[in-house]
C-alpha atoms as a PDB file:
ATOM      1  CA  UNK A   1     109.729 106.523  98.403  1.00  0.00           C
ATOM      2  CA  UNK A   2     110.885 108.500  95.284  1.00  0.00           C
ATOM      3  CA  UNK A   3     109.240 108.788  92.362  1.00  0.00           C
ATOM      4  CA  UNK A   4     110.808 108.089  88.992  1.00  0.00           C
ATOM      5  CA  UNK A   5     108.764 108.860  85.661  1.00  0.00           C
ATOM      6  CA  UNK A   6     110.603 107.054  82.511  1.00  0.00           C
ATOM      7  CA  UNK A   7     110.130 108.492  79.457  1.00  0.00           C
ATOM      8  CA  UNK A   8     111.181 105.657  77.082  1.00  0.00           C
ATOM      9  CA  UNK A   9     108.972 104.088  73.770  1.00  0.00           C
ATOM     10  CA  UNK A  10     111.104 100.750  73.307  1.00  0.00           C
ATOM     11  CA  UNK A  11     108.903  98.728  75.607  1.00  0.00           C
ATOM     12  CA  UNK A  12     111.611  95.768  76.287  1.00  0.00           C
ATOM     13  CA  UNK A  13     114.060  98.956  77.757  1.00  0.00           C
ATOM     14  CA  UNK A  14     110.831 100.983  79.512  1.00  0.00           C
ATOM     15  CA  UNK A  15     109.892  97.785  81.171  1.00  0.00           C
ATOM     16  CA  UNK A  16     113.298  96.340  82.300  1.00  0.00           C
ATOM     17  CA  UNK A  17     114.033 100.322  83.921  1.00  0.00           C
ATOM     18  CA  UNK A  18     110.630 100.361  85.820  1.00  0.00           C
ATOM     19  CA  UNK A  19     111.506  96.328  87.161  1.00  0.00           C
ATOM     20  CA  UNK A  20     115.107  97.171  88.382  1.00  0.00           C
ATOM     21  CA  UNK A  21     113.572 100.712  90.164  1.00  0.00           C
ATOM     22  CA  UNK A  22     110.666  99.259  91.606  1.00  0.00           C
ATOM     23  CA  UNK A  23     113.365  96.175  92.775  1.00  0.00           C
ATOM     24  CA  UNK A  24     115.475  99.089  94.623  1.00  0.00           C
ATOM     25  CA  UNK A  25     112.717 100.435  96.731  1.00  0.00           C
ATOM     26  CA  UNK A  26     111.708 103.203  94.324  1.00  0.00           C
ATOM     27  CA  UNK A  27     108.090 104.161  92.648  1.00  0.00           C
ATOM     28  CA  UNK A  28     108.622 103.619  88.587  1.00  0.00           C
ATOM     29  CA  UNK A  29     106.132 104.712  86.121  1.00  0.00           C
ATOM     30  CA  UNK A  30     106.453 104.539  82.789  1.00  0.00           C
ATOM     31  CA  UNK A  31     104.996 107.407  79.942  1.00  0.00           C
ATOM     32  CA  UNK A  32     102.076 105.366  78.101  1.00  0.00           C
ATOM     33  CA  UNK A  33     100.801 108.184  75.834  1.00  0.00           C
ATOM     34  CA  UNK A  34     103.355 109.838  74.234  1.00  0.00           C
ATOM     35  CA  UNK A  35     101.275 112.948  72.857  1.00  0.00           C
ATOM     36  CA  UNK A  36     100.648 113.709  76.575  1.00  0.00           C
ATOM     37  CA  UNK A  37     103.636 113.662  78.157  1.00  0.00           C
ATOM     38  CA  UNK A  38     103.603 116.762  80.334  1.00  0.00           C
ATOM     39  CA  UNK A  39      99.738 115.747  81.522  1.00  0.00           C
ATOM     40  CA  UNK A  40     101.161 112.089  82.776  1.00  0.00           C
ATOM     41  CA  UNK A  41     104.098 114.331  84.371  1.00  0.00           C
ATOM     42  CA  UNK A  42     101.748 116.385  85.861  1.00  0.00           C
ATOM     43  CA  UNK A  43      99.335 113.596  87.314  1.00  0.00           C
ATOM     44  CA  UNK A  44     102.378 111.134  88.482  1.00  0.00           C
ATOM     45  CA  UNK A  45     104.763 114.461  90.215  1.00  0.00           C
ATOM     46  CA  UNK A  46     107.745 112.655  89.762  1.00  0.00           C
ATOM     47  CA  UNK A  47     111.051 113.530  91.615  1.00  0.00           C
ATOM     48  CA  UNK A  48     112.731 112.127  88.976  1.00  0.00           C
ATOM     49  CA  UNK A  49     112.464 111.731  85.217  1.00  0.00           C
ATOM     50  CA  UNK A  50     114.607 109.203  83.087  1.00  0.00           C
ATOM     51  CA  UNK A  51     114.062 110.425  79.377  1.00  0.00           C
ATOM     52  CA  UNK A  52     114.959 109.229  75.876  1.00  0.00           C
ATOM     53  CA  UNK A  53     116.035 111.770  73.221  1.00  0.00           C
ATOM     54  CA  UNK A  54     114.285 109.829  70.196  1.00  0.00           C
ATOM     55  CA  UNK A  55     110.435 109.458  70.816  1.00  0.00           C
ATOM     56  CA  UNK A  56     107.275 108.959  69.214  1.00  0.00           C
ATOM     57  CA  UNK A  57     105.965 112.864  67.915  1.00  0.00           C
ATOM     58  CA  UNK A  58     108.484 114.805  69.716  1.00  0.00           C
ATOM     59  CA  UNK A  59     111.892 114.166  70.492  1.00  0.00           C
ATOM     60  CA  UNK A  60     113.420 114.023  74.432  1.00  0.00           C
ATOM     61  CA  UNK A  61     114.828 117.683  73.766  1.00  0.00           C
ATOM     62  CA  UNK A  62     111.011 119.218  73.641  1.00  0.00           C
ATOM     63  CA  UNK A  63     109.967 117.357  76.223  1.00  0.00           C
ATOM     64  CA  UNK A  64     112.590 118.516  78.687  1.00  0.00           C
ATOM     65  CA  UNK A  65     111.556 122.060  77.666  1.00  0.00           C
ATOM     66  CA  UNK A  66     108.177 121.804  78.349  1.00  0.00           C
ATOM     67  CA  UNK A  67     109.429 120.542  81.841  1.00  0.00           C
ATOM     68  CA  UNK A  68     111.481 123.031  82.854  1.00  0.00           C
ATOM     69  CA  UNK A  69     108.660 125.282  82.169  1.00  0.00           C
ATOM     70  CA  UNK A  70     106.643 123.897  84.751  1.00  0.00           C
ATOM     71  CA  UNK A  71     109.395 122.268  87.202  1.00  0.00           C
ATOM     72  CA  UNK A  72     112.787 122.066  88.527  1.00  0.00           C
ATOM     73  CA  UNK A  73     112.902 118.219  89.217  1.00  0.00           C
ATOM     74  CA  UNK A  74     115.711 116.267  88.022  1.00  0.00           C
ATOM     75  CA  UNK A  75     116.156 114.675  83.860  1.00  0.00           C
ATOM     76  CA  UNK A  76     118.401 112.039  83.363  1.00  0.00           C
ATOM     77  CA  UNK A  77     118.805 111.668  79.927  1.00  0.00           C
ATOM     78  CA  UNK A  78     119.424 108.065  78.559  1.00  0.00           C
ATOM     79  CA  UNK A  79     120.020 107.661  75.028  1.00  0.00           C
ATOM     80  CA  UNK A  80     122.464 106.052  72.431  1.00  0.00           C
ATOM     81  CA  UNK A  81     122.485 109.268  70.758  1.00  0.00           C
ATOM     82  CA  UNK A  82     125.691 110.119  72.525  1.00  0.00           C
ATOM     83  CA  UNK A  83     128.176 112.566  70.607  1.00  0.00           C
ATOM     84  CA  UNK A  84     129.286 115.372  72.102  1.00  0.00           C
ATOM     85  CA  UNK A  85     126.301 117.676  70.498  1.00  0.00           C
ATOM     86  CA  UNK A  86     123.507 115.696  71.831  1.00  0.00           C
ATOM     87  CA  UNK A  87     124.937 115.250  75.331  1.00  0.00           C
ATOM     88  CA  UNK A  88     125.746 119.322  75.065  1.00  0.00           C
ATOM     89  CA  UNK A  89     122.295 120.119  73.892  1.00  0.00           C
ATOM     90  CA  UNK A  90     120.806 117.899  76.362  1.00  0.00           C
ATOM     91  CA  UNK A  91     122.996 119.722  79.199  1.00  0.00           C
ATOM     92  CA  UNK A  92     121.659 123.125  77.797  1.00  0.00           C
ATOM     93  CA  UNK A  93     118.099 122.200  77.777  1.00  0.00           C
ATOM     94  CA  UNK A  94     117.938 121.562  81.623  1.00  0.00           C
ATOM     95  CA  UNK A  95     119.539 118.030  81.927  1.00  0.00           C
ATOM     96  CA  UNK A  96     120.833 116.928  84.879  1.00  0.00           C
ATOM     97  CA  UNK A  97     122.937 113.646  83.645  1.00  0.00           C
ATOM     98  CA  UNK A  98     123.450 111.551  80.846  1.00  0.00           C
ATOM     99  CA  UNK A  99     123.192 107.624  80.330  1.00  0.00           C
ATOM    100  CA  UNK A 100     124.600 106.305  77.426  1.00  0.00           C
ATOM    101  CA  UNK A 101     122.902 103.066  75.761  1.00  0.00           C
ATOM    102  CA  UNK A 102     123.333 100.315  76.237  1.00  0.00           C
ATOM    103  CA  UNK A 103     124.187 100.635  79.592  1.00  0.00           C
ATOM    104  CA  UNK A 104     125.126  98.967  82.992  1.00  0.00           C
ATOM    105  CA  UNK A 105     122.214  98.689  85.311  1.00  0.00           C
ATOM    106  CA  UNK A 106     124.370  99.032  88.335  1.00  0.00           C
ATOM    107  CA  UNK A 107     125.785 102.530  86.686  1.00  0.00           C
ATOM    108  CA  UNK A 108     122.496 103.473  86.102  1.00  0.00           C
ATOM    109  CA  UNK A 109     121.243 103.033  89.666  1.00  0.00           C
ATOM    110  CA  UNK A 110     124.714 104.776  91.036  1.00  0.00           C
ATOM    111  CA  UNK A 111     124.084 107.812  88.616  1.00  0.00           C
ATOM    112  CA  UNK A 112     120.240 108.010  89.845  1.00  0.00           C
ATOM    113  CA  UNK A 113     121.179 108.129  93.647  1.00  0.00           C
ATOM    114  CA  UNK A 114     123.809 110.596  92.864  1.00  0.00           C
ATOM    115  CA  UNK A 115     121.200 112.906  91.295  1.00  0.00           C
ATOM    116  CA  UNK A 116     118.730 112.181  94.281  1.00  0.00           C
ATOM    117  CA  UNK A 117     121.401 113.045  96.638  1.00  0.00           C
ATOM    118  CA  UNK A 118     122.494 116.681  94.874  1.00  0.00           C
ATOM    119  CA  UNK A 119     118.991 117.579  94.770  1.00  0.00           C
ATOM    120  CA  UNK A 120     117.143 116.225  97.920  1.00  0.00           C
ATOM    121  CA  UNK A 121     117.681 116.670 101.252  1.00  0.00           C
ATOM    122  CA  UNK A 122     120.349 112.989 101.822  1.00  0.00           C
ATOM    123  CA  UNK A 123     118.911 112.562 105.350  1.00  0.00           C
ATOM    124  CA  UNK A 124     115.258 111.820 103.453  1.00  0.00           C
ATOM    125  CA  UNK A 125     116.602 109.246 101.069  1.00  0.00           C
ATOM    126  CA  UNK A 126     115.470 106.132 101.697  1.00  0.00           C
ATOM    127  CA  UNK A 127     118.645 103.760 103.097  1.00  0.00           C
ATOM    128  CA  UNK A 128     118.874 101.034 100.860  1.00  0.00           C
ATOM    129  CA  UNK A 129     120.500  97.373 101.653  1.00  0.00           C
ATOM    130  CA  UNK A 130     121.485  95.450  99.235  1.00  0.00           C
ATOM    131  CA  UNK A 131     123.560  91.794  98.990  1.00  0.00           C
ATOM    132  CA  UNK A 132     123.448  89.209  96.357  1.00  0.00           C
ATOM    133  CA  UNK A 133     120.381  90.647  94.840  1.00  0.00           C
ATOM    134  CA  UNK A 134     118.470  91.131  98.372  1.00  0.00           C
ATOM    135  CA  UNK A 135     117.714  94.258  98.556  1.00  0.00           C
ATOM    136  CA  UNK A 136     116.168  95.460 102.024  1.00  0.00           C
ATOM    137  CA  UNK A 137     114.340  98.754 101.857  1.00  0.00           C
ATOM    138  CA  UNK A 138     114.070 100.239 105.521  1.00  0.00           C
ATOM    139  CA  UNK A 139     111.702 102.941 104.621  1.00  0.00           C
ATOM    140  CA  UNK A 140     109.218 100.248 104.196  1.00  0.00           C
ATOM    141  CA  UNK A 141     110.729  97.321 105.893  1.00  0.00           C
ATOM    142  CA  UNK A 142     110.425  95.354 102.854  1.00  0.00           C
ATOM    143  CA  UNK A 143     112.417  92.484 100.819  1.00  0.00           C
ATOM    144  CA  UNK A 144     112.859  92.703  97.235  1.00  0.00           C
ATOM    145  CA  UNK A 145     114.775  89.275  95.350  1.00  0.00           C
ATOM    146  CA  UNK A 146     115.019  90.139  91.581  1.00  0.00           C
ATOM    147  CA  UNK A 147     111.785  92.197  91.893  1.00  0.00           C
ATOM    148  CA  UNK A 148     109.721  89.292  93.701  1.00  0.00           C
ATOM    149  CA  UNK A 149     108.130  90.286  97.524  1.00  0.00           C
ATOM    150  CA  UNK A 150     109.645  88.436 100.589  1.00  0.00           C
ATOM    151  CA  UNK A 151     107.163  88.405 103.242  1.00  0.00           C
ATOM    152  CA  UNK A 152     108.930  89.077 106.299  1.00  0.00           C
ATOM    153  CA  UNK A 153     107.766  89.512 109.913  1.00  0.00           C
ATOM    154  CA  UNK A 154     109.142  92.220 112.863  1.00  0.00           C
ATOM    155  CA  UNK A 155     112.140  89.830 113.597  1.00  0.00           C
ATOM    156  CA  UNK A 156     113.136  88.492 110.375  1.00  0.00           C
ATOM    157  CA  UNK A 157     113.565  92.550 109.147  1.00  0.00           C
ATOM    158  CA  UNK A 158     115.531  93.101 112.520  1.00  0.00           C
ATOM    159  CA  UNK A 159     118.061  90.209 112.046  1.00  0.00           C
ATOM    160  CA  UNK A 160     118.373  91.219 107.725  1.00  0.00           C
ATOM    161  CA  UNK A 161     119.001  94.877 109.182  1.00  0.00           C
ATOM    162  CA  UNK A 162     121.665  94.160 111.986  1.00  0.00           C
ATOM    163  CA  UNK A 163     123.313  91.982 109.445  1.00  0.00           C
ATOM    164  CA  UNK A 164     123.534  93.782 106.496  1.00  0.00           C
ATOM    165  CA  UNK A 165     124.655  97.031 107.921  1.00  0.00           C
ATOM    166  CA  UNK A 166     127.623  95.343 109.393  1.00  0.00           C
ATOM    167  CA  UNK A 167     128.229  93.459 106.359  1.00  0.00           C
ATOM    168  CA  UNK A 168     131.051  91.523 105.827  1.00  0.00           C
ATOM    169  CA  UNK A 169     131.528  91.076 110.104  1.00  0.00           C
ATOM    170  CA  UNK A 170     130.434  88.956 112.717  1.00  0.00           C
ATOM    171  CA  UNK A 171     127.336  89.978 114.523  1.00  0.00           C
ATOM    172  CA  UNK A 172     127.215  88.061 117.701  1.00  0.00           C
ATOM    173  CA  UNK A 173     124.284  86.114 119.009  1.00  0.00           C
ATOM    174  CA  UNK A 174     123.877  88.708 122.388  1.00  0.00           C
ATOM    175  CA  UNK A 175     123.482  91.694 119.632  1.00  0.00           C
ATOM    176  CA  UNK A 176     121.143  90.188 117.495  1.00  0.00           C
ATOM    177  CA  UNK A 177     118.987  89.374 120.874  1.00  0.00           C
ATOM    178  CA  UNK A 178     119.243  93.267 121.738  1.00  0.00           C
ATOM    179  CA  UNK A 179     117.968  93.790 118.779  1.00  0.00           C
ATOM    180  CA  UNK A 180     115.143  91.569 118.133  1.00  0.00           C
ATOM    181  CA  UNK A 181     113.484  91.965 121.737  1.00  0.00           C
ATOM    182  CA  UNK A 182     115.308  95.174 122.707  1.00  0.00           C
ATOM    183  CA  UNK A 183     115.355  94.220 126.498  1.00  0.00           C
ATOM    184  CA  UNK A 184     117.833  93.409 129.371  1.00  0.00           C
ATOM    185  CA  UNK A 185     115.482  90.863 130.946  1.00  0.00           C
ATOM    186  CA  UNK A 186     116.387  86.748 129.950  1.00  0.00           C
ATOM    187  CA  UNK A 187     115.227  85.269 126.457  1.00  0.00           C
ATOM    188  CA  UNK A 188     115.959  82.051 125.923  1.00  0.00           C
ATOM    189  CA  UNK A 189     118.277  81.676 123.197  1.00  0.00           C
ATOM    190  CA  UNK A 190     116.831  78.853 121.428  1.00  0.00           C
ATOM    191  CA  UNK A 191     114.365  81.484 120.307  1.00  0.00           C
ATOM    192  CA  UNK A 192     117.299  83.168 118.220  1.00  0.00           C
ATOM    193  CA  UNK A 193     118.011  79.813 116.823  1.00  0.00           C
ATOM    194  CA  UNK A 194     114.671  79.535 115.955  1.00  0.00           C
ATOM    195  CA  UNK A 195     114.037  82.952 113.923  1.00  0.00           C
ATOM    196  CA  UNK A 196     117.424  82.167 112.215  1.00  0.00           C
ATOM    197  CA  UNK A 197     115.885  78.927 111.206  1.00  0.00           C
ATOM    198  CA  UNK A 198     112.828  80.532 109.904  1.00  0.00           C
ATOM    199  CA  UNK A 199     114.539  83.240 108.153  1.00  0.00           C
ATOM    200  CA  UNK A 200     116.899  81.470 106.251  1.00  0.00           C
ATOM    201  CA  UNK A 201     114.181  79.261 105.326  1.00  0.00           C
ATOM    202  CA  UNK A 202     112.520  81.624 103.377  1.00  0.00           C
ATOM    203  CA  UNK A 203     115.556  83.128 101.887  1.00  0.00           C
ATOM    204  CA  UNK A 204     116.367  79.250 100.708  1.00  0.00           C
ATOM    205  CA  UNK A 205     113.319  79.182  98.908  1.00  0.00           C
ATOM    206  CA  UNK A 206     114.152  82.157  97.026  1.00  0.00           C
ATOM    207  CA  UNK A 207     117.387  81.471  95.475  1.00  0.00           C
ATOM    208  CA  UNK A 208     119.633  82.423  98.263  1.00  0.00           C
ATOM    209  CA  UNK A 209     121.470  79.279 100.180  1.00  0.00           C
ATOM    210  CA  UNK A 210     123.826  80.221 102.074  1.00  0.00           C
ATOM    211  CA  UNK A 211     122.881  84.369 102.709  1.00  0.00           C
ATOM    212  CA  UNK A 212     123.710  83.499 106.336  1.00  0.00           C
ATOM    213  CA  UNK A 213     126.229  82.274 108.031  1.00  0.00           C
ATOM    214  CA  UNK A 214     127.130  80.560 111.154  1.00  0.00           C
ATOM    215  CA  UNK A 215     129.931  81.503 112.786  1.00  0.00           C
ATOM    216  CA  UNK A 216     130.348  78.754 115.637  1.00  0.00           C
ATOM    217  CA  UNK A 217     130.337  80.483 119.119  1.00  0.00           C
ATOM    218  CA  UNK A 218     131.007  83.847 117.855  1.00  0.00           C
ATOM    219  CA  UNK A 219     127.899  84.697 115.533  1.00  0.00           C
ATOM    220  CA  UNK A 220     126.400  85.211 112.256  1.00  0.00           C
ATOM    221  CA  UNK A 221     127.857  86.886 109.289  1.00  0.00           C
ATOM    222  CA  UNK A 222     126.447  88.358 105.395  1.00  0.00           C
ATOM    223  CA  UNK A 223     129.540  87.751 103.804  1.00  0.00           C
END
């Protein structure tokens, strides 16, 4: 899991970042003390930083200074200050990227995997699945809805995997039985029907009716 420091004094906009990363699988921590920046750096070792060029004592530009003094890790740069000069001098100073406010969450996350990818090995990145705000992490096996936990046992994670990396087609029944129980030998398929049952219980009760669908003697389908 990567770790992503955010370096951002408007609470509402530090808060709402550190939500939307922690919702796609990632390990957000945001700057409390902003006279000791470079010790909370230093203590959380992020892979990451996301940092704002107007703060509290000393601006974004000093900050990425004293970082590149002491690492090499990625700064993304998100700030409405965004002229040609400040996204120059924030290029110069050891800036990786830069995020204009107000921005688009979705562009956000797209410019932070982008970074991750250039920098880190793209084999150790952790695959994320995503579909109507689901998003399945399968580092961890875990199910984030709009930054809430889904509990989910061995099967319901096999059946979410197998059907939302072949998004969009029709998984049949025999496949998803391969899957789940990973075995030639005879399992009744009532006990497919059941876990189905189960699953999209729990997805019901989260907001999403209607995440799976039957597809009558061919399958089921994320569509």
């Amino acid at each position: 899991m990567y770790r992503i420091l955010i370096i951002e004094d408007d609470a509402a906009i530090a808060s709402l970042l550190e939500r939307h990363l922690t919702a796609w699988g990632l390990a957000a921590r945001c700057v409390e003390d902003f006279r000791r920046v470079i010790e909370e750096f230093t203590a959380f070792d992020p892979q990451l930083v996301l940092l704002d060029v107007s703060l509290p004592f000393y601006d974004g530009y000093h900050w990425c200074r004293e970082i590149r003094k002491v690492s090499r890790v990625p700064v993304v740069f998100v700030s409405s200050a965004a002229d040609n000069m400040n996204i120059v001098m924030a290029m110069n100073m050891g800036g990786d990227d830069f995020i204009t406010k107000p921005f688009d969450l979705s562009v956000l996350m797209a410019k932070i995997q982008a970074v991750l990818r250039r920098t880190y090995d793209f084999g150790a990145l952790s695959p994320i699945l995503e579909h109507r705000g689901a998003v399945l992490n399968t580092a961890d096996a875990s199910l984030t809805v709009q930054g809430a936990r889904v509990e989910l046992t061995k099967n319901d994670y096999r059946i979410l995997q197998t059907l939302l990396e072949r998004k969009g087609s029709v998984v049949s029944r025999d496949t998803l039985m391969e899957k789940l129980w990973e075995t030639d030998s005879f399992v009744d398929e009532n006990t497919l029907t059941v876990n189905i049952a189960r699953l999209r219980k729990k997805l019901d009760a989260v907001g999403l009716e209607g995440f799976i669908t039957t597809k009558k003697g061919l399958g089921y389908l994320v569509e």
